[in-house]
Protein backbone atom coordinates (compact mmCIF):
# COMPACT_ATOMS: atom_id res chain seq x y z
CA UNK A 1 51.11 -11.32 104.43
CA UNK A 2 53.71 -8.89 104.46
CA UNK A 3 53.91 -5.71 102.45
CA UNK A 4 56.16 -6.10 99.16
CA UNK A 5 59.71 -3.76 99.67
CA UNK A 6 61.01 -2.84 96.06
CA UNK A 7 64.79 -2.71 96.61
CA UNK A 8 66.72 -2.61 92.96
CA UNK A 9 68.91 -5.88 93.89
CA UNK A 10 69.84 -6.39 90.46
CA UNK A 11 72.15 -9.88 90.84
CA UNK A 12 73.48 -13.09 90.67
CA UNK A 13 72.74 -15.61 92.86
CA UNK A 14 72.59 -19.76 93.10
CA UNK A 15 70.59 -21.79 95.78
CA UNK A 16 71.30 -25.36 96.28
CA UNK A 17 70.90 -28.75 98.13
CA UNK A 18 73.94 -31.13 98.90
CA UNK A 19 72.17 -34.47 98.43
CA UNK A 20 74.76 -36.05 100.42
CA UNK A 21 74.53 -33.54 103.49
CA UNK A 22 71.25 -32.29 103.44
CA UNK A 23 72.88 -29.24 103.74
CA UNK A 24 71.02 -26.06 101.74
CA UNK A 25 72.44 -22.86 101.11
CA UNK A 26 72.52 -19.74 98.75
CA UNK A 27 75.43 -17.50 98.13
CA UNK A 28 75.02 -14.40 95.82
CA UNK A 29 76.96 -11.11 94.59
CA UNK A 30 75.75 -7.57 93.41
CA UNK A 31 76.92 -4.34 92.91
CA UNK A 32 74.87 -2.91 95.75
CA UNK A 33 75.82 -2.89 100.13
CA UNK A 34 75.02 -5.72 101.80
CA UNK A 35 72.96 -8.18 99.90
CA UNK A 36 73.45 -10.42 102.25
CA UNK A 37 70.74 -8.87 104.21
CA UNK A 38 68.15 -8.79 101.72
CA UNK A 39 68.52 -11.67 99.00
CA UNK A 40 69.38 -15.00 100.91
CA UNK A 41 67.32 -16.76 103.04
CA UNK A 42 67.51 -20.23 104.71
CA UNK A 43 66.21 -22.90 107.61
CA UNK A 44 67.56 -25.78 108.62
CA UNK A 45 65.80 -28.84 107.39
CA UNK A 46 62.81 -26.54 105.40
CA UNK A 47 64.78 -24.72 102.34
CA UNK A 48 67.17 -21.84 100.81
CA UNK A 49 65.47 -18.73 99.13
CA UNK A 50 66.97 -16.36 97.05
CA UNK A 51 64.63 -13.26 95.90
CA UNK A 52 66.27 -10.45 93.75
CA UNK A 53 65.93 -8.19 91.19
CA UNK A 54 62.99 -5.54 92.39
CA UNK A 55 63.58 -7.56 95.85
CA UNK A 56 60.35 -8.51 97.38
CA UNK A 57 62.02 -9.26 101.18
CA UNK A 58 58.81 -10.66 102.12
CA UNK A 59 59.31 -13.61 99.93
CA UNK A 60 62.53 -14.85 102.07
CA UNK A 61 60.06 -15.45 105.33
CA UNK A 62 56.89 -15.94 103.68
CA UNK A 63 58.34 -18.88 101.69
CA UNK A 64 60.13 -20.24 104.87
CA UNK A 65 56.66 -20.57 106.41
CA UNK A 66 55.38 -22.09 103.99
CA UNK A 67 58.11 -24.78 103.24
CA UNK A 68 58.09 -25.62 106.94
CA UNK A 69 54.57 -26.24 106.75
CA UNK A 70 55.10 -28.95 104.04
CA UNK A 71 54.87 -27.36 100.91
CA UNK A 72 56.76 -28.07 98.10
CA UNK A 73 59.67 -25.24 96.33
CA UNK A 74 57.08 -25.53 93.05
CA UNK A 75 53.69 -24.94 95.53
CA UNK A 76 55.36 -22.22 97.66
CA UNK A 77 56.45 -20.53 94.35
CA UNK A 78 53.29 -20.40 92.42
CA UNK A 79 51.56 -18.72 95.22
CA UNK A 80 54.05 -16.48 96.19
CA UNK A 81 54.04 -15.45 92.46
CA UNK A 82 50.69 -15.53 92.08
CA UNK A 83 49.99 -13.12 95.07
CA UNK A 84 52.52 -10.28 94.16
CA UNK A 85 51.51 -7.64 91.65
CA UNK A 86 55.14 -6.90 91.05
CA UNK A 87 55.95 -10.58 89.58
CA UNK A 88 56.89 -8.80 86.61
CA UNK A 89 60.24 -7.17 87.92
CA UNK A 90 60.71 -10.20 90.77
CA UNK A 91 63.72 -12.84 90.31
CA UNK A 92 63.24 -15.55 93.33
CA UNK A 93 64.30 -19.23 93.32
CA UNK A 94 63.55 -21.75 96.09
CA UNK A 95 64.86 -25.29 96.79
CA UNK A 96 63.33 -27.41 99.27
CA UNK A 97 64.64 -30.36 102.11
CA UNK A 98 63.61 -32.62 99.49
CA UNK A 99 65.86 -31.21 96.77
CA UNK A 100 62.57 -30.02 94.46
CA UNK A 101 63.96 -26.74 93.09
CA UNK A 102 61.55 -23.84 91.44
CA UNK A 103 62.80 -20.23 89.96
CA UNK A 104 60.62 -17.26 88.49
CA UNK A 105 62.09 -14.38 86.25
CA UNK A 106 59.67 -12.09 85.80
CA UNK A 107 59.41 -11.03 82.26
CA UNK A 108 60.37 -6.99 82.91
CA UNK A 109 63.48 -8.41 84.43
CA UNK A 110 66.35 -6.13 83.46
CA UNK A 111 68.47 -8.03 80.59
CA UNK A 112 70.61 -9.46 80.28
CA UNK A 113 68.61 -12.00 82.58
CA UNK A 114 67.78 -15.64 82.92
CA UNK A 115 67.98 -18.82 85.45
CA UNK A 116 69.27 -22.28 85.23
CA UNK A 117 67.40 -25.15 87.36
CA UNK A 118 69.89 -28.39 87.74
CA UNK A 119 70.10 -31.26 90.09
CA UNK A 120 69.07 -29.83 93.38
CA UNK A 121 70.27 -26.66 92.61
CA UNK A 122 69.12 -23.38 90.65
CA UNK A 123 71.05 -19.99 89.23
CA UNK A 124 69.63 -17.20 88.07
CA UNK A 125 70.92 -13.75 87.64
CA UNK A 126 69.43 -10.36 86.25
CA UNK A 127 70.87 -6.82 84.98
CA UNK A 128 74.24 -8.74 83.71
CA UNK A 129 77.14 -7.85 81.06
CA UNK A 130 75.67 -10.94 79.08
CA UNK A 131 73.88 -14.00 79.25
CA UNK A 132 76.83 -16.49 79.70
CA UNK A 133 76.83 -15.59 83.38
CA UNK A 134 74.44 -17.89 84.89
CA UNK A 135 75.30 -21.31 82.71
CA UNK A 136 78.69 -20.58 83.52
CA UNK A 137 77.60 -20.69 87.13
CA UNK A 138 75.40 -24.10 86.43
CA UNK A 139 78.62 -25.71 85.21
CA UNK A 140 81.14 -24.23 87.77
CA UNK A 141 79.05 -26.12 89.98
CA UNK A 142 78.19 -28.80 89.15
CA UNK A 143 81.32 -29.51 87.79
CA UNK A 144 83.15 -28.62 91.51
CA UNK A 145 83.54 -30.84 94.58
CA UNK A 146 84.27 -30.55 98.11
CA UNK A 147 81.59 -29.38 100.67
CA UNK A 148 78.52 -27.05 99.92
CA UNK A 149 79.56 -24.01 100.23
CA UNK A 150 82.83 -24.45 98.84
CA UNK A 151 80.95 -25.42 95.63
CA UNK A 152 78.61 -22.44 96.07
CA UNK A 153 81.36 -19.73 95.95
CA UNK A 154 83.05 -21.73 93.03
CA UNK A 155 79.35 -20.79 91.49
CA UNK A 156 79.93 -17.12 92.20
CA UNK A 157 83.77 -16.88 90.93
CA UNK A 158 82.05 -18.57 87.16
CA UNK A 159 79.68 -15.77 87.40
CA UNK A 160 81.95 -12.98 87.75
CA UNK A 161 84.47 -14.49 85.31
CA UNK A 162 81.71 -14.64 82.71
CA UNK A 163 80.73 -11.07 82.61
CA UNK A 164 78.89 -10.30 86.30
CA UNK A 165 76.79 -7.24 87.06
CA UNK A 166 77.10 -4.75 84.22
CA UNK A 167 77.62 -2.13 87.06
CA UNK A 168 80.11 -4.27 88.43
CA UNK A 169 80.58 -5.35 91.81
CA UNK A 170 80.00 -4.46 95.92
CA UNK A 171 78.80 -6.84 98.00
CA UNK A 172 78.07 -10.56 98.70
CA UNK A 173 77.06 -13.24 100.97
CA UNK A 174 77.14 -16.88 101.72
CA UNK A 175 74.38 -18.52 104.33
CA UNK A 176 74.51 -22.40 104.62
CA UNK A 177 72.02 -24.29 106.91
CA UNK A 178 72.26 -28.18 108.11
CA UNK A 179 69.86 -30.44 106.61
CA UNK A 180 68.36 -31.36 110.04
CA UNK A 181 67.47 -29.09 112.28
CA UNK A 182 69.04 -29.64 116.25
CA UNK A 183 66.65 -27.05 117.83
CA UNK A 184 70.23 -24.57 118.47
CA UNK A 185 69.38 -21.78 115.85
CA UNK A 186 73.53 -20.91 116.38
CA UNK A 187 74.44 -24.65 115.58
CA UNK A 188 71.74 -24.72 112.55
CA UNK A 189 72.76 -21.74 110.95
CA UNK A 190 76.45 -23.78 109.61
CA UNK A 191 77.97 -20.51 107.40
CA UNK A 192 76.91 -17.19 107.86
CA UNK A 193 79.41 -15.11 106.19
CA UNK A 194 78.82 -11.82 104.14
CA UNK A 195 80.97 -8.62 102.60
CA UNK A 196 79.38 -5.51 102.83
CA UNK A 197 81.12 -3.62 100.32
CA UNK A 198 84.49 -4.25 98.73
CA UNK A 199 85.99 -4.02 95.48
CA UNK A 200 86.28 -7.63 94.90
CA UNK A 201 83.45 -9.34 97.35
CA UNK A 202 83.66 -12.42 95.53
CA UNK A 203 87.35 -12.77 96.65
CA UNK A 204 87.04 -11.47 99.99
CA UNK A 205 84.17 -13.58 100.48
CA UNK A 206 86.47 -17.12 99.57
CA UNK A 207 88.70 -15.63 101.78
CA UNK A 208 86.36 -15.57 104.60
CA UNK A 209 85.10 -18.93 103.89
CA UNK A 210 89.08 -20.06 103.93
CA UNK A 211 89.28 -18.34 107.56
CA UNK A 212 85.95 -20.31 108.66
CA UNK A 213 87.52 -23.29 107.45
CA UNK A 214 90.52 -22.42 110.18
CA UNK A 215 88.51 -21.34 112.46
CA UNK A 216 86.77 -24.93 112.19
CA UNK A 217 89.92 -26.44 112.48
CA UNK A 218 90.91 -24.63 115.47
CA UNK A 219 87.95 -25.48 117.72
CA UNK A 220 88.06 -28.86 116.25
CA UNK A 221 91.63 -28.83 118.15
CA UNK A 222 90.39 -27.59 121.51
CA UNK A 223 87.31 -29.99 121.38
CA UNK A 224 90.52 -32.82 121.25
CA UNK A 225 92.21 -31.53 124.18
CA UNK A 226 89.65 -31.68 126.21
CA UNK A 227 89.36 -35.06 125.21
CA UNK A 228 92.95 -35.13 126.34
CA UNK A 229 93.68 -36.51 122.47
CA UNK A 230 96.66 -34.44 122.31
CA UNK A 231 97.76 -35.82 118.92
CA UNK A 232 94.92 -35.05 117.13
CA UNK A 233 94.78 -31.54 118.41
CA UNK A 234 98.07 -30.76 117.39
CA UNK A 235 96.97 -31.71 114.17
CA UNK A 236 93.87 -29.85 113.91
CA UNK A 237 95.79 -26.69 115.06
CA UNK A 238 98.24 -27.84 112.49
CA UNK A 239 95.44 -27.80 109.95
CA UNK A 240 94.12 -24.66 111.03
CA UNK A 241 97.49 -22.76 110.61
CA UNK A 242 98.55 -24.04 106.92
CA UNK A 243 95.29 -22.16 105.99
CA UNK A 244 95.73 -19.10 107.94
CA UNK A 245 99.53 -19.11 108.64
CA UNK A 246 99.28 -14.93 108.77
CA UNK A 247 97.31 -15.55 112.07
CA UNK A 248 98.83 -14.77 114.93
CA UNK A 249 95.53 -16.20 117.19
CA UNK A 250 96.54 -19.22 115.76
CA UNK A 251 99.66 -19.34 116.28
CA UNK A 252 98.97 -18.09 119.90
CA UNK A 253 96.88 -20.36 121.39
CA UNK A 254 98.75 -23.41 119.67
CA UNK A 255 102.27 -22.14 121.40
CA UNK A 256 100.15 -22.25 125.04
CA UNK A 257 98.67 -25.71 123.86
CA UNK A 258 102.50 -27.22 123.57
CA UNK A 259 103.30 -25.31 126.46
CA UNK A 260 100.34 -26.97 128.94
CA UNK A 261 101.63 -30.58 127.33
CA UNK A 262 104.99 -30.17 128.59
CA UNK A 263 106.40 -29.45 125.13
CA UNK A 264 107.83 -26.35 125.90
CA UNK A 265 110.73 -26.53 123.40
CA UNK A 266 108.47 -26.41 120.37
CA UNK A 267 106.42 -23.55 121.44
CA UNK A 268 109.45 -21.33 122.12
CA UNK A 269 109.91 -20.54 118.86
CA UNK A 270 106.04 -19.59 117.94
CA UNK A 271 105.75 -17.36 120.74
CA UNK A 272 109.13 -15.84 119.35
CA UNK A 273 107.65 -15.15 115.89
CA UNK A 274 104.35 -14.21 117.46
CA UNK A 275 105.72 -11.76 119.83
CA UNK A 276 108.34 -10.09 117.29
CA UNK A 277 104.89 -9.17 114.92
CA UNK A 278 102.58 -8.00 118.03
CA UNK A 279 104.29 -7.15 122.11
CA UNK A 280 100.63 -7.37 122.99
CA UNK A 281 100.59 -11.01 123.19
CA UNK A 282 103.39 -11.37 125.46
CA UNK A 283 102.15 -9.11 127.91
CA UNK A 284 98.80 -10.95 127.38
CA UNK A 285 100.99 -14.22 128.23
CA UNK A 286 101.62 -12.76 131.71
CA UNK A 287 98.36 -12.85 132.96
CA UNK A 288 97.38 -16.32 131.91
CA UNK A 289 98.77 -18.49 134.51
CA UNK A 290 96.65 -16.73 137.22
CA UNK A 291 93.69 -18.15 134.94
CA UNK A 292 94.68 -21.41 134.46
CA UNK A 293 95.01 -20.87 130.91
CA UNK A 294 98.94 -21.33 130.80
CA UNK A 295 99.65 -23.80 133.79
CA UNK A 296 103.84 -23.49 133.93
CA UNK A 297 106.07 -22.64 136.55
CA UNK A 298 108.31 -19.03 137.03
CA UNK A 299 110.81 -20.63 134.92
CA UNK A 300 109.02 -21.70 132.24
CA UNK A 301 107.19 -18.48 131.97
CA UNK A 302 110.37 -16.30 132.00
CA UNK A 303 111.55 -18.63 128.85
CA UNK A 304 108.68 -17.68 127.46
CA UNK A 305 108.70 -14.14 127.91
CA UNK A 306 112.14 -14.04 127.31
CA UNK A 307 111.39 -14.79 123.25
CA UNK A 308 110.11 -11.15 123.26
């Protein structure tokens, strides 16, 4: 067993199964740096763990282990509980592949402090301005829709609208796993996203999540070209831009896509508006062709340049 680590993590945090996707995660927000290092904790196809208040880290793997060895969130729970001297001060919730969902806060727990078990999903949160924090989390979700960890950060927003940390706010993070596991740690691991420390980490963090979204979008678009479906990769870098339409990657990379389909006329005017914010992409757009990455002739490439 590992040694307990007594970090003050005083929080608020959800953990949840989409019974649709299989997909677990946990997303959470304190007013200390990087939480995201220390509260959440998930595996593809075994469960999502979130341990806070007097953090016992230990908790995040030694629950894994015991999940993937068939164990339910209620088994792995009462023994990790049961083994810890500090249970007292701990805060921890599990949920399992199965959806079975189990939370513990200890009784020394700093008020105000409570949890919340729903549907496949529990909240809990300690050291808050009041206890309206985590059932305005339990309703913020279950009342949302879309994917997981949309719905997750929809949790967090509740939370800080209700009252949040009564020290106020620093950090937070949002990990999602797939409900199956594909034996690619990088492809099981579905959202990894976190914010250090910011004045508003619940914001920034939606904001990354929007960006991941893009980002999605935008590999969804190269996957299609090199399917040679050119339609539906316009679309997806389309899709990608109307939620990012400040990014000039974006923008980029969808100009050369027009470009290597012969529709030079419509990229002309996104490299124009690209390179007006940043020269660095047109001289980047000079040494693509001797890559393959921009396949046009002198001509074309001088129209190209010539937007700059």
């Amino acid at each position: 067993m590992f040694p307990p680590v007594n970090r003050p993590v005083h929080t608020y945090s959800i953990v949840a199964r989409d019974p649709e996707s299989g997909e677990m995660g946990v997303a959470v927000q304190s007013h200390w740096f990087s939480v995201g290092s220390i509260v959440p904790w998930a595996e593809a196809g075994v469960g999502a763990i979130a341990t806070q208040s007097f953090v016992n880290v230990a908790f995040g793997p030694q629950g894994l282990a015991m999940l993937r060895e068939g164990q339910t969130a209620p088994q792995v729970l009462e023994a990790l509980i049961e083994a810890d001297e500090g249970r007292d001060v701990r805060q921890v919730a599990i949920v399992d592949a199965q959806g079975h969902v189990a939370v513990h806060t200890g009784s020394r727990c700093i008020p105000e402090a409570g949890h919340y078990v729903g549907d496949g999903f529990a909240v809990q949160a300690n050291l808050m301005l009041n206890s309206q924090v985590w059932p305005a989390m339990a309703e913020a979700f279950e009342t949302s829709e879309g994917p997981l960890a949309e719905r997750l950060v929809a949790a967090l927003e509740a939370g800080e609208a209700a009252g949040g940390d009564i020290r106020g706010r620093q950090s937070a993070a949002l990990l999602v796993v797939r409900g199956e596991p594909t034996g690619k740690v990088w492809e099981d691991r579905a959202i990894d996203l976190r914010v250090e420390d910011h004045p508003d980490p619940v914001r920034e963090l939606k904001r990354l999540l929007r960006l991941f979204r893009a980002y999605e979008h935008m590999n969804q678009g190269d996957q299609a070209m090199e399917r040679n479906d050119v339609e539906g990769a316009l679309r997806a870098y389309s899709a990608a831009e109307a939620l990012a339409p400040d990014n000039l990657e974006m923008k980029y990379w969808h100009a050369v896509s027009l470009v290597n389909l012969g529709r030079v006329d419509e990229a002309l005017s996104l490299f124009k508006e690209i390179f007006a914010e940043e020269a660095n992409w047109r001289l980047l757009t000079t040494r693509l062709p001797a890559v393959g990455l921009l396949q046009v002739d002198k001509k074309v490439l001088k129209a190209i340049l010539a937007q700059g």
